[in-house]
C-alpha atoms as a PDB file:
ATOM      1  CA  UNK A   1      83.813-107.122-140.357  1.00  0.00           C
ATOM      2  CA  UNK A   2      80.156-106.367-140.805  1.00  0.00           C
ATOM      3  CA  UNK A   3      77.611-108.496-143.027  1.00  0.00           C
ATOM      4  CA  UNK A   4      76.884-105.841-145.601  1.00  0.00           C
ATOM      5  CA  UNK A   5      80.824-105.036-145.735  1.00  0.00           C
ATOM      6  CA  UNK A   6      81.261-108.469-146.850  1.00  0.00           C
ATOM      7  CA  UNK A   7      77.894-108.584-149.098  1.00  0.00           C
ATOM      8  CA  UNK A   8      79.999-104.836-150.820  1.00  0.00           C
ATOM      9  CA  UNK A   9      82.947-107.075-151.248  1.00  0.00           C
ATOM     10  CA  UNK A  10      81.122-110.234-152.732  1.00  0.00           C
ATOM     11  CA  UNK A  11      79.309-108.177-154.809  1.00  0.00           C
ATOM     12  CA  UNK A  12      82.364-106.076-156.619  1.00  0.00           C
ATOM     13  CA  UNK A  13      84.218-109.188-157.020  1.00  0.00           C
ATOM     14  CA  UNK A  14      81.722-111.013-158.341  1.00  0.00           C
ATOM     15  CA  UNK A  15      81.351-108.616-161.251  1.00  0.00           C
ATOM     16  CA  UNK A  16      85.091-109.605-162.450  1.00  0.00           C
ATOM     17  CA  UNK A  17      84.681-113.261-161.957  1.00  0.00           C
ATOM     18  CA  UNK A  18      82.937-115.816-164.270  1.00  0.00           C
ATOM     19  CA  UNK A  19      79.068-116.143-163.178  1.00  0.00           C
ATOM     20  CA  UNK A  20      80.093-120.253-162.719  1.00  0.00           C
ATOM     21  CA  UNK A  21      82.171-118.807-159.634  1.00  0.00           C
ATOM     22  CA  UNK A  22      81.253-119.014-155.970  1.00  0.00           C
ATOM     23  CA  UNK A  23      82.815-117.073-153.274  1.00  0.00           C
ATOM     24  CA  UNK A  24      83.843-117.416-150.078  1.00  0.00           C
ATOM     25  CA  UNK A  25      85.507-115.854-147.135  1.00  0.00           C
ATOM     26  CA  UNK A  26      86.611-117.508-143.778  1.00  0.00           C
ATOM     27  CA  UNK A  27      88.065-116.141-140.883  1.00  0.00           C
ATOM     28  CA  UNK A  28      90.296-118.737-138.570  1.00  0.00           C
ATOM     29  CA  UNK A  29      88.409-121.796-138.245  1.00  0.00           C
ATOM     30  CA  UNK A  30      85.168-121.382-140.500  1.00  0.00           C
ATOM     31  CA  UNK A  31      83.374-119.652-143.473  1.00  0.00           C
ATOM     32  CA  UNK A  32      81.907-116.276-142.648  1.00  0.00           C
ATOM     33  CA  UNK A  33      80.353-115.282-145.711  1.00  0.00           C
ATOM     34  CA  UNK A  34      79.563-117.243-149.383  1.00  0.00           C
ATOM     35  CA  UNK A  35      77.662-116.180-152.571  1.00  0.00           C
ATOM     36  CA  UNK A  36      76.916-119.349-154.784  1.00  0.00           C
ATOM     37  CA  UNK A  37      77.747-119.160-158.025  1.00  0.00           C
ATOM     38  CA  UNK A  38      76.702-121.768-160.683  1.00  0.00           C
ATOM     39  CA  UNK A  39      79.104-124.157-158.914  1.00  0.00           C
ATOM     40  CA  UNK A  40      78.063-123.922-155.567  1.00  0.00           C
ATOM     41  CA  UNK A  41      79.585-126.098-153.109  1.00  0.00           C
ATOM     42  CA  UNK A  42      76.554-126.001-150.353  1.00  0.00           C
ATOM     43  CA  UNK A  43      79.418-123.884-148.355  1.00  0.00           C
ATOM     44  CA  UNK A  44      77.299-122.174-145.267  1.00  0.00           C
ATOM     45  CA  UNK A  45      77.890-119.671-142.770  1.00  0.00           C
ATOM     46  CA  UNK A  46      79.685-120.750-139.363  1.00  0.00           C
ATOM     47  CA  UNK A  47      80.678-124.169-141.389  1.00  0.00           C
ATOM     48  CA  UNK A  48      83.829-125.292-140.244  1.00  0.00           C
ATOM     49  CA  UNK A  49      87.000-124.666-142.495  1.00  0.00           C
ATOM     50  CA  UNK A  50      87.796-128.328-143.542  1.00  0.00           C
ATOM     51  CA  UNK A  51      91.695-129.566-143.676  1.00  0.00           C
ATOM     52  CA  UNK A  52      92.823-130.039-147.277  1.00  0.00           C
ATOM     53  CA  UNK A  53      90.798-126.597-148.632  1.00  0.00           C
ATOM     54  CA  UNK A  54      91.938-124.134-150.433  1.00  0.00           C
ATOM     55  CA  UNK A  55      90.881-121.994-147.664  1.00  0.00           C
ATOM     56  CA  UNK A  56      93.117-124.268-144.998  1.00  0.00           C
ATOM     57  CA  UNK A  57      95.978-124.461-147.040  1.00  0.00           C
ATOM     58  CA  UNK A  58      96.135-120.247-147.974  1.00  0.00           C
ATOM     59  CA  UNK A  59      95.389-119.488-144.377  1.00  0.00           C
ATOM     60  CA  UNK A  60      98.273-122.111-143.197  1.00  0.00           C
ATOM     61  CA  UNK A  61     100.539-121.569-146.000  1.00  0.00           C
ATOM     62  CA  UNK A  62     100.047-117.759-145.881  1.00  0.00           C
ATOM     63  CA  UNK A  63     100.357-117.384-149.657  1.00  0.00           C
ATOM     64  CA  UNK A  64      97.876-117.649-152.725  1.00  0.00           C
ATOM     65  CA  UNK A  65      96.708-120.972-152.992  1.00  0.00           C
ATOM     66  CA  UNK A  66      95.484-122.472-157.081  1.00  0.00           C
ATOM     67  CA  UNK A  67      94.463-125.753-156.784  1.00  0.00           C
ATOM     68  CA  UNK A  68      92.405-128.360-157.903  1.00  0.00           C
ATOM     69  CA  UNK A  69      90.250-130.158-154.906  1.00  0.00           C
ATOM     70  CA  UNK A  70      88.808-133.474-154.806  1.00  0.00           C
ATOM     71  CA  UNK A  71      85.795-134.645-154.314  1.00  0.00           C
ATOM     72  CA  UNK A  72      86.190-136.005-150.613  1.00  0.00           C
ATOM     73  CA  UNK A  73      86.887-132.667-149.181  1.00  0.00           C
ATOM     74  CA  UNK A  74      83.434-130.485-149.494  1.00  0.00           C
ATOM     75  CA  UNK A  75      81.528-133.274-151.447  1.00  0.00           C
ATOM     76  CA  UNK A  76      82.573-132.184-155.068  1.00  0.00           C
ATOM     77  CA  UNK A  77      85.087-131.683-156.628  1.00  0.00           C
ATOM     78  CA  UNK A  78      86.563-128.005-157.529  1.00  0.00           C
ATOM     79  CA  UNK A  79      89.041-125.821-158.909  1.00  0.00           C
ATOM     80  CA  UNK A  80      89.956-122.766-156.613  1.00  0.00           C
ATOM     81  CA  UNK A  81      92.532-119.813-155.624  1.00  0.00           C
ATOM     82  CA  UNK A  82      93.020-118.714-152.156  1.00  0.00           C
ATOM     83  CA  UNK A  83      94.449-115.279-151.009  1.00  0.00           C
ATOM     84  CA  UNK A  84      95.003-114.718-147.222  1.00  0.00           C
ATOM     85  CA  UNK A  85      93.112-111.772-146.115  1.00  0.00           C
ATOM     86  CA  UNK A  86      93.119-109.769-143.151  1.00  0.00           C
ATOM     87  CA  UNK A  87      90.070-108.770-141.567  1.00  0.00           C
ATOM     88  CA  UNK A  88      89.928-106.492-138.934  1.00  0.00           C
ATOM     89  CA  UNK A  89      91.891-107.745-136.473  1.00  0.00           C
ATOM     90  CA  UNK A  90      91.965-111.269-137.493  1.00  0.00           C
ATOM     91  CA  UNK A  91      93.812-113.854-140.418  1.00  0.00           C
ATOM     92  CA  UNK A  92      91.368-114.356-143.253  1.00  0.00           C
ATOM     93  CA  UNK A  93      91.039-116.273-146.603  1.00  0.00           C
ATOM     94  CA  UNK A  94      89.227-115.057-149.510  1.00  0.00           C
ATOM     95  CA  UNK A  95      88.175-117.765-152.034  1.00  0.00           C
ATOM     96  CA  UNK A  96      87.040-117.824-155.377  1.00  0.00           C
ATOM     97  CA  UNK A  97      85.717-121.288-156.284  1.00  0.00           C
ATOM     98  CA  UNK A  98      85.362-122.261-160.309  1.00  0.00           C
ATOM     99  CA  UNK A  99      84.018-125.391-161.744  1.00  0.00           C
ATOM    100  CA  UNK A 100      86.915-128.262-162.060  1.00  0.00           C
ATOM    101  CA  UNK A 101      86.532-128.260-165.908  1.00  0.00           C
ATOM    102  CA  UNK A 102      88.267-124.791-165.242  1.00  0.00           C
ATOM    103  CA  UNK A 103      91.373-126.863-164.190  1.00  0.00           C
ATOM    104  CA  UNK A 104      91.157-129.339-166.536  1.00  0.00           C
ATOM    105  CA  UNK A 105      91.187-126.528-169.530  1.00  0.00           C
ATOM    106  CA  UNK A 106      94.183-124.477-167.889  1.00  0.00           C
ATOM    107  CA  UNK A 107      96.051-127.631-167.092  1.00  0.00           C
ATOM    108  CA  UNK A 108      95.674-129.127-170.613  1.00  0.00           C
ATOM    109  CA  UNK A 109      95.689-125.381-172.491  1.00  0.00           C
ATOM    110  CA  UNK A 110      99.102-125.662-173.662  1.00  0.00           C
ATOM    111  CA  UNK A 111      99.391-129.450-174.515  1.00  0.00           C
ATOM    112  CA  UNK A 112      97.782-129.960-177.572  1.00  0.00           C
END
């Protein structure tokens, strides 16, 4: 998949995600592509994908991933959803990454 095939897809889905979002998409082992949002984990391209992501566990699990990750994994803490991908002719994972408050609101939403 090319750069500016990636850049397309970053860019259309980061119109219908909150600007606090970062993306990123990794192929089998590490992250090929990331647009920072306001939470931006520092996530660079050809870094590793780290056990205990939301990107390990959607591409292992095969299946969307919504989780809240601690701070040990990347270094802060976050709230995410993983979709497996395909690209071209390998697995994928496409991740949207949201500040944890997100969690802590959608967690808590219904118990007040």
């Amino acid at each position: 998949m090319t750069t500016s095939m990636l850049e397309q897809i970053g860019f259309i889905i980061g119109d219908w995600i909150p600007k606090e979002a970062s993306i990123a998409i990794a192929d089998e082992e590490s992250y090929i592509y990331y647009k920072a949002g306001v939470h931006d984990l520092q996530i660079r391209e050809g870094q590793l994908v780290l056990p205990g992501s939301i990107a390990a566990r959607a591409k292992k699990e095969k299946q969307r991933i919504e989780m809240f990750v601690e701070e040990s994994i990347l270094g802060t803490a976050y709230y995410g959803i993983g979709y497996p991908i395909k690209l071209v002719e390998k697995e994928g994972v496409l991740v949207i990454i949201l500040p944890p408050i997100t969690w802590f609101v959608k967690t808590n939403q219904f118990n007040s």
